[in-house]
Each structure stands twice: as structure tokens, then as C-alpha cells.
N, C-alpha and C. Protein backbone atom coordinates (compact mmCIF):
# COMPACT_ATOMS: atom_id res chain seq x y z
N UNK A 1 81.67 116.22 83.66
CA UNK A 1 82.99 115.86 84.14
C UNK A 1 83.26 116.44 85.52
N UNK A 2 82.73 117.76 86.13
CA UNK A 2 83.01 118.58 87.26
C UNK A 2 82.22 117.53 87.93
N UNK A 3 81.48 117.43 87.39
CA UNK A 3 80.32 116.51 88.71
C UNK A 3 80.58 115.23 89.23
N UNK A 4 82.13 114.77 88.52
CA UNK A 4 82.27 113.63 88.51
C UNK A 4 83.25 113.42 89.21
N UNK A 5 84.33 114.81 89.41
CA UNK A 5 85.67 114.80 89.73
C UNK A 5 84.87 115.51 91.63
N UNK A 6 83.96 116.07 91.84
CA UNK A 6 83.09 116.24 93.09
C UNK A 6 82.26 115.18 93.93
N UNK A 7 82.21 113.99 93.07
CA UNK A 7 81.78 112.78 93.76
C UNK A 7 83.09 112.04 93.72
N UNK A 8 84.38 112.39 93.11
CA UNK A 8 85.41 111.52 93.70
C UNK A 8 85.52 112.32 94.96
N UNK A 9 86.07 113.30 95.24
CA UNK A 9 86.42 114.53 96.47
C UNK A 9 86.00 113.82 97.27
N UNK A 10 84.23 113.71 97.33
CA UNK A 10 83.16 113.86 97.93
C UNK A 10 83.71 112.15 98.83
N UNK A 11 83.95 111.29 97.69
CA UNK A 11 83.73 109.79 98.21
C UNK A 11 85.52 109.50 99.45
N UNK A 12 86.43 110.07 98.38
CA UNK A 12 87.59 110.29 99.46
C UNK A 12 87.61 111.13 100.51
N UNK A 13 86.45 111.88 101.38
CA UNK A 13 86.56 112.86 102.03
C UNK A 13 85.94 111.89 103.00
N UNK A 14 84.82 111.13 102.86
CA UNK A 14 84.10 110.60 103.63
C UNK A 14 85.20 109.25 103.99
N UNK A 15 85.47 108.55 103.25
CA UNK A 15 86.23 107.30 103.50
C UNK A 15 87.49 107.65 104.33
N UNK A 16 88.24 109.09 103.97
CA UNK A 16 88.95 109.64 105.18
C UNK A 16 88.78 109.84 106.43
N UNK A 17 87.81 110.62 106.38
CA UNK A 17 87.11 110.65 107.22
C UNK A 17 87.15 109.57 108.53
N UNK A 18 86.16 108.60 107.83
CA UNK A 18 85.80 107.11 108.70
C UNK A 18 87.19 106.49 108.96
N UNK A 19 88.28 106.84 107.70
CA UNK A 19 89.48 105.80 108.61
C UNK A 19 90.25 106.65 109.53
N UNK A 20 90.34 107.88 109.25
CA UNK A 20 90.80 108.82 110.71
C UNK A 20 90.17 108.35 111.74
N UNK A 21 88.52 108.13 112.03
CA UNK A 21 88.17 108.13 113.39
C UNK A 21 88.67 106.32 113.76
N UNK A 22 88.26 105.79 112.88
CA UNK A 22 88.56 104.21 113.07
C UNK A 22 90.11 103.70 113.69
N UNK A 23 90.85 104.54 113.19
CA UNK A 23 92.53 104.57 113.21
C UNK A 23 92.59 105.00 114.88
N UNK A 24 91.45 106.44 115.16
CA UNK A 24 91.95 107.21 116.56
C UNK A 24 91.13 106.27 117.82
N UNK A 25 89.70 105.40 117.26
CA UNK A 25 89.32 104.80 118.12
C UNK A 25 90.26 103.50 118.73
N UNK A 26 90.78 103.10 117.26
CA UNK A 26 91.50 101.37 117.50
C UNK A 26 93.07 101.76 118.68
N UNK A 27 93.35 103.53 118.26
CA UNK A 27 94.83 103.52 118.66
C UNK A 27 94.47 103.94 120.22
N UNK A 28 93.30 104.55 120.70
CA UNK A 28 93.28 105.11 121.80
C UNK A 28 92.39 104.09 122.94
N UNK A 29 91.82 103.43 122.22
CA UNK A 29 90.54 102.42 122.96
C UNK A 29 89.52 102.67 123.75
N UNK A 30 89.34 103.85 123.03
CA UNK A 30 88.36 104.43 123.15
C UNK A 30 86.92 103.61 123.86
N UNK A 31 86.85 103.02 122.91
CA UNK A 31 86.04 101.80 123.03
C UNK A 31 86.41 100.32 123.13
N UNK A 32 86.39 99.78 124.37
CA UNK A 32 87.05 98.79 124.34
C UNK A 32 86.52 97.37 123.66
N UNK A 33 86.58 96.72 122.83
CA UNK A 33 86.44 95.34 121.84
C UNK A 33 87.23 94.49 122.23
N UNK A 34 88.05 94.71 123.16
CA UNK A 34 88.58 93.40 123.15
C UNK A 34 88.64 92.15 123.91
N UNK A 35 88.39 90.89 123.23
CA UNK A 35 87.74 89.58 123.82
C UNK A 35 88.75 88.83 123.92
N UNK A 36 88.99 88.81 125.29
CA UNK A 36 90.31 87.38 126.11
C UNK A 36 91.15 87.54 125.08
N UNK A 37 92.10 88.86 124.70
CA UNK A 37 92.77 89.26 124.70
C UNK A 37 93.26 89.93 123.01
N UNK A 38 92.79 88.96 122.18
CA UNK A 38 91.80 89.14 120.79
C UNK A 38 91.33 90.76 120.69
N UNK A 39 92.42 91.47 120.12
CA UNK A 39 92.10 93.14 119.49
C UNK A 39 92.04 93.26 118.22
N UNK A 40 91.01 93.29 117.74
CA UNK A 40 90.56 93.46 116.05
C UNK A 40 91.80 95.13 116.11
N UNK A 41 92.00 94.41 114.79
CA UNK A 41 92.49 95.75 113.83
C UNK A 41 91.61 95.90 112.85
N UNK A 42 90.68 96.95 113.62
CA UNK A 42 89.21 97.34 112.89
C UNK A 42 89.67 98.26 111.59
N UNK A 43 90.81 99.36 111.36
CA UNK A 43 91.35 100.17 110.10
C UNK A 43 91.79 98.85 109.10
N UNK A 44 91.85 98.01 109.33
CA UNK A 44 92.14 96.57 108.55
C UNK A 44 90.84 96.22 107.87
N UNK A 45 90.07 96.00 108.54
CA UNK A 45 88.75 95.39 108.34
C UNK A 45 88.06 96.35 107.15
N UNK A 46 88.56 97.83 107.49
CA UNK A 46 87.79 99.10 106.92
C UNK A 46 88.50 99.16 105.33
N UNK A 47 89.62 98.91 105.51
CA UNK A 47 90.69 98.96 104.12
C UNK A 47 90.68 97.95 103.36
N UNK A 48 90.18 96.53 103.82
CA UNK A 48 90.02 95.87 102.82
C UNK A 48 88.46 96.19 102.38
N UNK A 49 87.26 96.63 103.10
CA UNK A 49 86.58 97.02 102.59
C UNK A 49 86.71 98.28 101.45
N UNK A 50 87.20 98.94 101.86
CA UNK A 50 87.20 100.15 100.70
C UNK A 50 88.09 99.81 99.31
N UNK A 51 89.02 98.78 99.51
CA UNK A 51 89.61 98.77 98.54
C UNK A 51 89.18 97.92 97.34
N UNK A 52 87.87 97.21 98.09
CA UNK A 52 87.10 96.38 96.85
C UNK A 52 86.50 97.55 96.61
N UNK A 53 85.90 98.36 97.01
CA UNK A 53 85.14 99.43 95.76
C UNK A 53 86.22 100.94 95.07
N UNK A 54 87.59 100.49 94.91
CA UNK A 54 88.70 101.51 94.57
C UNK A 54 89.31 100.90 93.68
N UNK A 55 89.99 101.46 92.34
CA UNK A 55 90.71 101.15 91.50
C UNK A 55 92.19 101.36 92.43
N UNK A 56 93.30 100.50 91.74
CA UNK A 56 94.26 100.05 92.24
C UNK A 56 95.20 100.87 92.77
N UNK A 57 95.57 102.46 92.28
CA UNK A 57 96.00 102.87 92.93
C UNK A 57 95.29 104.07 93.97
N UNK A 58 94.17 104.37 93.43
CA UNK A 58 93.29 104.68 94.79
C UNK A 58 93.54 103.48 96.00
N UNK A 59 93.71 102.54 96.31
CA UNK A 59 93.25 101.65 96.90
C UNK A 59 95.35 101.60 97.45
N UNK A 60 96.26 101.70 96.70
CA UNK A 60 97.42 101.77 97.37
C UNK A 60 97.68 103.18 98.44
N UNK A 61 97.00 104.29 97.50
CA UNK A 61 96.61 105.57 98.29
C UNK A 61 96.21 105.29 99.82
N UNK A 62 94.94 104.92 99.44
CA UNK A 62 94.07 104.70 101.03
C UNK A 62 94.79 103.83 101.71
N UNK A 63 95.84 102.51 101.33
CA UNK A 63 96.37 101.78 102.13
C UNK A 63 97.65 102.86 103.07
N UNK A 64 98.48 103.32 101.89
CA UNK A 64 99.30 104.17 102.91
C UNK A 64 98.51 105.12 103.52
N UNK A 65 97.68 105.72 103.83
CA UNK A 65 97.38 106.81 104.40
C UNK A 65 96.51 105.98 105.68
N UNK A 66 96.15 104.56 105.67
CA UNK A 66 95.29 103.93 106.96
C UNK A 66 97.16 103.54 107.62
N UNK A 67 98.03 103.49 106.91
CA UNK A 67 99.53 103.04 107.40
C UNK A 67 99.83 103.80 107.97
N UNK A 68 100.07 105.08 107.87
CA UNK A 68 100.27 106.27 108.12
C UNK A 68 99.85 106.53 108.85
N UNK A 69 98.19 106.84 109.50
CA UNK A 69 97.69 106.79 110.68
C UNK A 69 97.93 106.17 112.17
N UNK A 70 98.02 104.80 111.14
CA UNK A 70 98.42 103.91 112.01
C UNK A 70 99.76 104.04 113.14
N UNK A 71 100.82 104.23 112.21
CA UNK A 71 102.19 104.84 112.40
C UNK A 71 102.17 105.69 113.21
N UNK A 72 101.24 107.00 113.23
CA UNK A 72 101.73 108.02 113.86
C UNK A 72 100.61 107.76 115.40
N UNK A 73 99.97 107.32 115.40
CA UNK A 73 99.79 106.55 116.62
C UNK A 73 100.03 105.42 117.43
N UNK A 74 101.03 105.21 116.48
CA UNK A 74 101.82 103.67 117.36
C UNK A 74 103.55 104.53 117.73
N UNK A 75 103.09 103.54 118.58
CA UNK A 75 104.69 104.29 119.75
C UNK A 75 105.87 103.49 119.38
N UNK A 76 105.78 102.07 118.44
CA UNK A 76 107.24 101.18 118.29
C UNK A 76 107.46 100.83 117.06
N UNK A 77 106.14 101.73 116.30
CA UNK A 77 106.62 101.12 114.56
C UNK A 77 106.67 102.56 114.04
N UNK A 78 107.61 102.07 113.42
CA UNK A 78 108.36 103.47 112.40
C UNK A 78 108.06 103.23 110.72
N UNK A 79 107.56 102.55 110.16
CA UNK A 79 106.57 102.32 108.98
C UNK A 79 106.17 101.09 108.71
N UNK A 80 106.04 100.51 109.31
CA UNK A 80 106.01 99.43 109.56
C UNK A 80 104.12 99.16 108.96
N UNK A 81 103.66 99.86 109.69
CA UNK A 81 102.22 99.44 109.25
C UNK A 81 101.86 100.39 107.95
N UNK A 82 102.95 101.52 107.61
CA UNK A 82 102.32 101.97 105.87
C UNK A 82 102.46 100.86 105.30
N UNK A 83 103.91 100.14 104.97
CA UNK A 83 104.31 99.15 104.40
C UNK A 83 103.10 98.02 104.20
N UNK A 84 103.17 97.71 105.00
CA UNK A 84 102.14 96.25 105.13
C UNK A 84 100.72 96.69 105.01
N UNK A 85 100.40 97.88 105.12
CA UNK A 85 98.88 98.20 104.81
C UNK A 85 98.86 98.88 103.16
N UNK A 86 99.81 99.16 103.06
CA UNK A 86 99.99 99.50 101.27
C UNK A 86 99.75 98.31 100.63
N UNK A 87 100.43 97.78 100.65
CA UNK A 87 100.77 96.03 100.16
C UNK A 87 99.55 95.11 100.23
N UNK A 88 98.81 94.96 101.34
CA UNK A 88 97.44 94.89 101.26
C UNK A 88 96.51 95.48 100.66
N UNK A 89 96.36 97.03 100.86
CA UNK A 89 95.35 97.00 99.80
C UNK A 89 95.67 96.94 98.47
N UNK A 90 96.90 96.79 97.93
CA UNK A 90 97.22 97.08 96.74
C UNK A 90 96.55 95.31 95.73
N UNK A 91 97.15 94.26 97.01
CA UNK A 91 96.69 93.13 96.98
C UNK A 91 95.19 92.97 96.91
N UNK A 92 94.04 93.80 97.79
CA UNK A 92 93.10 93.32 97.83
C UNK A 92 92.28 93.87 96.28
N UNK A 93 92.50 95.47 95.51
CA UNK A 93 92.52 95.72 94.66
C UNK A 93 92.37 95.13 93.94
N UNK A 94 93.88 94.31 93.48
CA UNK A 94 94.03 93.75 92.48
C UNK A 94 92.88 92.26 92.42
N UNK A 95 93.01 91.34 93.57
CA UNK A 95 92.19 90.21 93.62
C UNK A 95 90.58 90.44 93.05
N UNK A 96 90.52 91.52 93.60
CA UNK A 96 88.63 91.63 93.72
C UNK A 96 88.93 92.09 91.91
N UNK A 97 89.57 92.97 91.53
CA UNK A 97 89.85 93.54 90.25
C UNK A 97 89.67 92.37 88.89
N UNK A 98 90.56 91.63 89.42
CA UNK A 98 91.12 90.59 88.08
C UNK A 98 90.42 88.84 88.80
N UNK A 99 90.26 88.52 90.08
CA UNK A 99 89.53 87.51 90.39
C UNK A 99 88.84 87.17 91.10
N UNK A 100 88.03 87.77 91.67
CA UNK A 100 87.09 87.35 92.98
C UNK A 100 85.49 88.35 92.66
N UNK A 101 84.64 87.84 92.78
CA UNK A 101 83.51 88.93 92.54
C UNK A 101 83.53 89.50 93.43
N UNK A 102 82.60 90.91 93.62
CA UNK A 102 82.61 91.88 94.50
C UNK A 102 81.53 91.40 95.45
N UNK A 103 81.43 90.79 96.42
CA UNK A 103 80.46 90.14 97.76
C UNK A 103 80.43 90.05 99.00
N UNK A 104 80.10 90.11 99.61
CA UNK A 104 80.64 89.66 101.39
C UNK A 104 81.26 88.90 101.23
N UNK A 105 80.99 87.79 100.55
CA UNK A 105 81.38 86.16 100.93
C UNK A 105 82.97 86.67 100.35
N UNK A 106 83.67 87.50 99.04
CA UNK A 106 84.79 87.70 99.16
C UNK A 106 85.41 88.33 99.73
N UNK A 107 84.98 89.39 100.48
CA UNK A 107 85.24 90.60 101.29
C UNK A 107 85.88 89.48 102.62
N UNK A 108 85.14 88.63 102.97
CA UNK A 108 85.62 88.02 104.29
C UNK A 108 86.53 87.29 103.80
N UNK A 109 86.59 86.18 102.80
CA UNK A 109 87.51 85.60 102.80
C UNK A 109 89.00 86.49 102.42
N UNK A 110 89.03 87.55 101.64
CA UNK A 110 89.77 88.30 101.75
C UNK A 110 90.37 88.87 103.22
N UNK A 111 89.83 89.23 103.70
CA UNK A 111 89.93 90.00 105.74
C UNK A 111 90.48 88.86 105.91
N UNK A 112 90.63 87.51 105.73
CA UNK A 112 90.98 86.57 106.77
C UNK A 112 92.04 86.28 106.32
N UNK A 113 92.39 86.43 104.76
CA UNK A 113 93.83 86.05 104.06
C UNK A 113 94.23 87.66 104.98
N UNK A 114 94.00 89.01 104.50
CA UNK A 114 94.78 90.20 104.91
C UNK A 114 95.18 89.91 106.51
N UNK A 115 94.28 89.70 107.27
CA UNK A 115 94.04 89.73 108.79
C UNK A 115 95.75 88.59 108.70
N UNK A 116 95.47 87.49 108.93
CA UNK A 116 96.32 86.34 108.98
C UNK A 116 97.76 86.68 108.29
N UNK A 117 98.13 87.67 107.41
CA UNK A 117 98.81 87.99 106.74
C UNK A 117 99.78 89.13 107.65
N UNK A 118 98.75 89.94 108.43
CA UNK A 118 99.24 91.40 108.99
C UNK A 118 100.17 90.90 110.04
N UNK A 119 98.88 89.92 110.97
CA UNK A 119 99.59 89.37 111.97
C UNK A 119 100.47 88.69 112.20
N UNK A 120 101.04 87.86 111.34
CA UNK A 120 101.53 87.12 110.86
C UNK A 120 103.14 87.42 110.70
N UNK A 121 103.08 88.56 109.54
CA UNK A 121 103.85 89.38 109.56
C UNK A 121 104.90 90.50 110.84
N UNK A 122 103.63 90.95 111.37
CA UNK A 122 104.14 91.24 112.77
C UNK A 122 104.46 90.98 113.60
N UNK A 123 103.77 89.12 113.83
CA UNK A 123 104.11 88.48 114.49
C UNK A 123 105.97 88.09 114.87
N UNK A 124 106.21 87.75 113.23
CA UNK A 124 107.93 87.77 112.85
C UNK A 124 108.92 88.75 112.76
N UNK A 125 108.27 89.72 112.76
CA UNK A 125 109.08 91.53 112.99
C UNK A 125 108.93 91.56 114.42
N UNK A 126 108.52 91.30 115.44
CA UNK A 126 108.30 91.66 116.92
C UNK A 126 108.40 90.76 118.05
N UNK A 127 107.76 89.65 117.60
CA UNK A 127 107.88 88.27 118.69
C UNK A 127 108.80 87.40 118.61
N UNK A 128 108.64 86.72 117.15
CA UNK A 128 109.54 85.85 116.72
C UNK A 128 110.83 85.45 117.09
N UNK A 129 111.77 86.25 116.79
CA UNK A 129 113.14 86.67 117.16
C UNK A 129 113.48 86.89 118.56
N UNK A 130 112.93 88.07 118.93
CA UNK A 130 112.68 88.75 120.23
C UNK A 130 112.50 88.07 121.58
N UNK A 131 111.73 87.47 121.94
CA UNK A 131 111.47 86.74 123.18
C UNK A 131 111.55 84.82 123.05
N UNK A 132 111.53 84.41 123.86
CA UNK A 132 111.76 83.14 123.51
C UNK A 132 110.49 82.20 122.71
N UNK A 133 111.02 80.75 122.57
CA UNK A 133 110.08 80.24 121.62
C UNK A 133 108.45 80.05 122.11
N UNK A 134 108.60 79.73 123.53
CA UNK A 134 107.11 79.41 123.96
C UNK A 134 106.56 80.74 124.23
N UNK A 135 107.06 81.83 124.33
CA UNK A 135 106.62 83.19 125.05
C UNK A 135 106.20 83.76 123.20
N UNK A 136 106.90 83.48 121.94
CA UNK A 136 106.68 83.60 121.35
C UNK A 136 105.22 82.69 120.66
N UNK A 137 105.06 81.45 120.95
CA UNK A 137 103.84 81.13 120.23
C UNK A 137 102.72 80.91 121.09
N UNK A 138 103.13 81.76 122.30
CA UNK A 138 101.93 82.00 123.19
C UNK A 138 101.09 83.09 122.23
N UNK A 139 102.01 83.93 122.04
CA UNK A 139 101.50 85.38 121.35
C UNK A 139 101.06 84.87 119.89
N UNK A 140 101.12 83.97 119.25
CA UNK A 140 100.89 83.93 118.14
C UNK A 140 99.61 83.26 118.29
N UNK A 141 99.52 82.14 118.70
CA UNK A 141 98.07 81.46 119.02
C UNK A 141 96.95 81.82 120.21
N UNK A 142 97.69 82.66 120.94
CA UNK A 142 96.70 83.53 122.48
C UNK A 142 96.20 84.51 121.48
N UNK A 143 96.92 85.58 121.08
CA UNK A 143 96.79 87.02 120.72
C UNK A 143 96.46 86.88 119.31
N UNK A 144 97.89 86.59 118.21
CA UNK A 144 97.51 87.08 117.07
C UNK A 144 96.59 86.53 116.10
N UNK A 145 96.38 85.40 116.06
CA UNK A 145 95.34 84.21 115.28
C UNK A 145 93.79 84.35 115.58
N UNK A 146 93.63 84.82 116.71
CA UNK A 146 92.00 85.15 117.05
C UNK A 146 92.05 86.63 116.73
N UNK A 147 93.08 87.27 117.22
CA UNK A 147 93.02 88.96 116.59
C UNK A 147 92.48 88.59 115.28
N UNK A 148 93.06 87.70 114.21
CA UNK A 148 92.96 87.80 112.84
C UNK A 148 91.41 87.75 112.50
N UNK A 149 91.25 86.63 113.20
CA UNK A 149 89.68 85.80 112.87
C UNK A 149 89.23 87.09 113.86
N UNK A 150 88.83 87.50 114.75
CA UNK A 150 88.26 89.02 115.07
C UNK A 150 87.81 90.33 114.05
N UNK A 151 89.09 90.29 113.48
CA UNK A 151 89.10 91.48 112.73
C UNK A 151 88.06 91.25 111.72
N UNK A 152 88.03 90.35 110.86
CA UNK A 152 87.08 89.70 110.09
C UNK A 152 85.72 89.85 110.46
N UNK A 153 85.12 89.96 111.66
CA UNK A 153 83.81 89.85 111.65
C UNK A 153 83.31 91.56 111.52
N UNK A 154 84.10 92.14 111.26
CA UNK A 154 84.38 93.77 111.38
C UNK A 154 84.09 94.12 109.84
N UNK A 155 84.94 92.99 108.84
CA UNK A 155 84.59 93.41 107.55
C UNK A 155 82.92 93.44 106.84
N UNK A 156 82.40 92.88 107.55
CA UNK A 156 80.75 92.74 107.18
C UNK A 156 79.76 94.09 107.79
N UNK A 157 80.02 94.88 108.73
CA UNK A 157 79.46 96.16 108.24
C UNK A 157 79.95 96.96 107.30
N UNK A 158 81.44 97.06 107.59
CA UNK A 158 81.98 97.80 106.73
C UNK A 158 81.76 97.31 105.28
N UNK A 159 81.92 96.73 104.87
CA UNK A 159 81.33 96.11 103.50
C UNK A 159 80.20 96.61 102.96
N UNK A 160 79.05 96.78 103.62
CA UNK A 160 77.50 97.59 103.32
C UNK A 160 77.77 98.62 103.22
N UNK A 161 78.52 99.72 104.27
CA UNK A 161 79.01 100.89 104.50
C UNK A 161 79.51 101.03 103.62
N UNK A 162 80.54 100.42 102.82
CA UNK A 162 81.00 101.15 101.67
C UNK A 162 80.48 100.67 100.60
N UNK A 163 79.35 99.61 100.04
CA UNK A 163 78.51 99.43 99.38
C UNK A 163 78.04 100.44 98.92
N UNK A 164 77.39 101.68 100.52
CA UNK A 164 76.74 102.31 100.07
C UNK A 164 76.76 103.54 100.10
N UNK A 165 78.32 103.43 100.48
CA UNK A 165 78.88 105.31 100.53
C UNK A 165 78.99 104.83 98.33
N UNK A 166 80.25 103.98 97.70
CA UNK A 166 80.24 103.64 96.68
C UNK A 166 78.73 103.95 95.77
N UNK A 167 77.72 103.48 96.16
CA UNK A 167 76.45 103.55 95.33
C UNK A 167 76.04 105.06 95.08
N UNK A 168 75.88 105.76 96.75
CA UNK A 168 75.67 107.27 97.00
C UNK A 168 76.08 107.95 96.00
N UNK A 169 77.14 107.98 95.93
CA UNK A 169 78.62 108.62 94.78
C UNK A 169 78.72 108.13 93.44
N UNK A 170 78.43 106.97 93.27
CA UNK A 170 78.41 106.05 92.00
C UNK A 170 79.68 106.94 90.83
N UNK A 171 80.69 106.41 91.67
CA UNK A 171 82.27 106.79 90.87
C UNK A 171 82.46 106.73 89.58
């Protein structure tokens, strides 16, 4: 049982880990990814990965705490991304849980429902309202719709990666 409750530690220390740096690379740009104007939300890509190999509320856990990150490195949202990254993984959990097998092929189609969902979302909390209609679906079809489909091609390492942090640990 000790050995068992040391490969959970062990598996949340590392998956912390990776979404701390993922969270400080995406918030600082460190490294720049981004294509004609298209910025993956790579802690997206990473959370729906982890949350296919997490029971449901592990997987609401890790969503607020990639929210949370998120949050405290964003300068105009005040929870905005716990909210919507809770809610996601709690969603992706449950899908892979009760209907989707555990695969790439669902992992992506999942990223592209979450991705399309985030932006989407943000899109109507920030643009929508806010600036006018064409300045608004500039941003939705320039920026947020290829962001989505971006982020997605992000879920296919991460997917192996936690394949095989998951296997390492075998929870």
C-alpha cells in the first residue's frame, strides 16, 4: 500500500512539475511557437493529456491547478482560466472514463473539442462584446480557430509522455 501511495506522490510531482514549466514557457515565450499569429495553449494540450490517464477528480485537481497557473501569470483574467480549465478536465475525465477508448486518435479529437471550446469561450468573455463586430471575428477566425487547431498538434507528444510517465508509475 506505501508503495502505492509513493508512485501516486511520485506521478503528481512529475506531472506538476511539467505543467509548471509548460504554464511558465506558454506565459513568458520563452520559446516562441507562434505561426501567423496562431499561439497554441500548449498547458491545454498537456491537461487534456493527463487527464485521460487520471481518475475524475485527480483530473479536476490538475485542471484547477494548470488554471491557477495560468491565472497567476495572466495580467487580465482573474479566474477565468481555473474555471474553464477545471471544467475541461473534469469533462475530458469523464469522456475517456465512461466513452471514448484511451488512444491518440481520442486524445486529439478530444484537444480539438477542449481547444475550440477554451477559445471559444474566451473568445465571448473578451472580444465578443468588447470591440466591434468585424474587429471581433477577425480575432475569432485570424487568432482563435487556428490557435485551437494548433494546440492540438501539441496533444500527440504529450499523449506518449504521459503514456509513459502513467506506465513508469503504473497507478
Amino acid at each position: 500500500m506505501i508503495s502505492s501511495q509513493k508512485k501516486s506522490v511520485a506521478f503528481a510531482t512529475v506531472n506538476i512539475l511539467i505543467m509548471s514549466v509548460l504554464s511558465l514557457f506558454h506565459s513568458t515565450n520563452i520559446i516562441p511557437i507562434a505561426i501567423k499569429g496562431a499561439v497554441p495553449f500548449v498547458p491545454l494540450a498537456f491537461l487534456v493529456a493527463l487527464c485521460m490517464f487520471t481518475q475524475e477528480t485527480s483530473a479536476v485537481l490538475a485542471g484547477l491547478l494548470a488554471g491557477t497557473l495560468t491565472d497567476s501569470f495572466s495580467a487580465t483574467s482573474t479566474c477565468f482560466n481555473s474555471i474553464i480549465l477545471m471544467l475541461i478536465s473534469l469533462f475530458t475525465a469523464l469522456i475517456v472514463h465512461y466513452f471514448f477508448n484511451n488512444n491518440i486518435r481520442s486524445a486529439m479529437a478530444l484537444c480539438i473539442i477542449c481547444s475550440v471550446f477554451y477559445f471559444a469561450v474566451r473568445w465571448i468573455f473578451t472580444y465578443a462584446f468588447s470591440v466591434s463586430q468585424a474587429e471581433s471575428l477577425i480575432y475569432l477566425f485570424r487568432y482563435a480557430i487556428p490557435s485551437a487547431i494548433y494546440t492540438t498538434v501539441f496533444v500527440i507528444p504529450f499523449y506518449y509522455l504521459e503514456r509513459f510517465i502513467y506506465n513508469k508509475f503504473k497507478i
